[in-house]
Protein backbone atom coordinates (compact mmCIF):
# COMPACT_ATOMS: atom_id res chain seq x y z
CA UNK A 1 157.80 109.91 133.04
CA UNK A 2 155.07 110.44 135.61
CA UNK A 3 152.42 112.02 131.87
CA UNK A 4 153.12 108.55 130.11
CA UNK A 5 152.09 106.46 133.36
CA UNK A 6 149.26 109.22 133.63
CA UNK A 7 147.89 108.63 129.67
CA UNK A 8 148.57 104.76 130.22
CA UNK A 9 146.72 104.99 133.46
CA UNK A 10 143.83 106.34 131.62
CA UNK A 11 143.84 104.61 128.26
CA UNK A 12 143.39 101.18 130.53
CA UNK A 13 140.64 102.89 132.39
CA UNK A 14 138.62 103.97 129.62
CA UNK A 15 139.08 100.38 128.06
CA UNK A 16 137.77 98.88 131.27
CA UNK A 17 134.78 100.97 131.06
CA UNK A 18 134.35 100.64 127.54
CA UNK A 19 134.44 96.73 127.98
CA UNK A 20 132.15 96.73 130.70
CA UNK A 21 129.48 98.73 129.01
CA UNK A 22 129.68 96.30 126.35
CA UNK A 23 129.01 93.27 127.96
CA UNK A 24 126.11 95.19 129.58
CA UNK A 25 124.47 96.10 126.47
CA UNK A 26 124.54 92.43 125.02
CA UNK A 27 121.95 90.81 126.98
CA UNK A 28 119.77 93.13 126.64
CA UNK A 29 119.52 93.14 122.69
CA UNK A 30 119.56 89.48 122.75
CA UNK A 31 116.46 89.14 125.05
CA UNK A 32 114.47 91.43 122.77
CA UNK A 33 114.99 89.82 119.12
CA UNK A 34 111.85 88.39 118.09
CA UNK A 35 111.24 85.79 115.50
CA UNK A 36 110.07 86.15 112.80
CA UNK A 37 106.58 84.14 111.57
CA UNK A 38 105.77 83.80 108.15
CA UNK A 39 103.06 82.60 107.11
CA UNK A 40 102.54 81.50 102.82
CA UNK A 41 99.84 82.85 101.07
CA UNK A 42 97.12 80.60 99.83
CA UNK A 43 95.43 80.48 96.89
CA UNK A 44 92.20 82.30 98.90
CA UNK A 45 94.24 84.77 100.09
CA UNK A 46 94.94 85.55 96.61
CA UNK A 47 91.35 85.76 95.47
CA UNK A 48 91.02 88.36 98.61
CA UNK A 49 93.36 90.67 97.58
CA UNK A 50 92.45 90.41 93.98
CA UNK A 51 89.45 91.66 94.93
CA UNK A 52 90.24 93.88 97.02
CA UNK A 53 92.36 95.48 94.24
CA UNK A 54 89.54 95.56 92.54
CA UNK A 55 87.44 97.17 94.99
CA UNK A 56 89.98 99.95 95.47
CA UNK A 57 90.29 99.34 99.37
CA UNK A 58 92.73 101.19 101.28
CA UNK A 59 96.08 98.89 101.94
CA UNK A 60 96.00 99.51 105.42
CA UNK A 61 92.08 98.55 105.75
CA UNK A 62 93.30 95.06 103.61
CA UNK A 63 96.52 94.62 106.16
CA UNK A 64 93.99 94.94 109.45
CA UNK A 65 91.64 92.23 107.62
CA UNK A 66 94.34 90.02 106.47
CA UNK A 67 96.57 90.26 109.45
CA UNK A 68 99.28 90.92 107.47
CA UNK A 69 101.45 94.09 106.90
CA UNK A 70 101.32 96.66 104.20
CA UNK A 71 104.50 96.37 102.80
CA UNK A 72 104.00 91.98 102.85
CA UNK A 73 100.64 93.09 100.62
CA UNK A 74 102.71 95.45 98.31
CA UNK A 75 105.07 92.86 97.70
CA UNK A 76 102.80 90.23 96.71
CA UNK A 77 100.56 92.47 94.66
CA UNK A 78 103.58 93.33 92.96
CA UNK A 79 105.14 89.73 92.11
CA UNK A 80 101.00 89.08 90.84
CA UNK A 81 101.09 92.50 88.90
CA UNK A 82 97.97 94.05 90.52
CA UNK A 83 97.84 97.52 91.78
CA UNK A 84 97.60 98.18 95.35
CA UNK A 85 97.25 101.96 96.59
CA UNK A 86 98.96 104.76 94.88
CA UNK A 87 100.55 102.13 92.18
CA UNK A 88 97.15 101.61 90.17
């Protein structure tokens, strides 16, 4: 009898614990999240990076100008079926 009140004994203590360490950890994931801004391209930002295709300019050097990322340029050069980087 007194090993089954032992492993009980523990089994509630480690779900205490457990339950504790959860509510700890949800705050702080919830204070980071970020939202996310998206911003449509226009129809100059098109002629940019149709040019810039053109000129062969490195995908990260277009991202910096743009102030986009690389993989938001990849994706539109690839729904306009233009070559960005090692695709061309």
């Amino acid at each position: 009898m007194a090993r089954k009140a032992k492993t009980v004994a523990r089994k509630t203590k480690a779900a205490k614990t457990a339950k504790k360490t959860v509510k700890k950890a949800a705050p702080k994931s919830a204070s980071k999240a970020k939202k996310i801004a998206r911003r449509p391209y226009s129809k100059a930002d098109i002629k940019e990076l149709r040019a810039h295709s053109k000129a062969r300019t490195p995908v990260e050097k277009i991202a910096k100008l743009t102030k986009r990322t690389v993989g938001s340029l990849r994706q539109k050069a690839m729904k306009l079926g233009i070559g960005l980087g090692h695709q061309r």
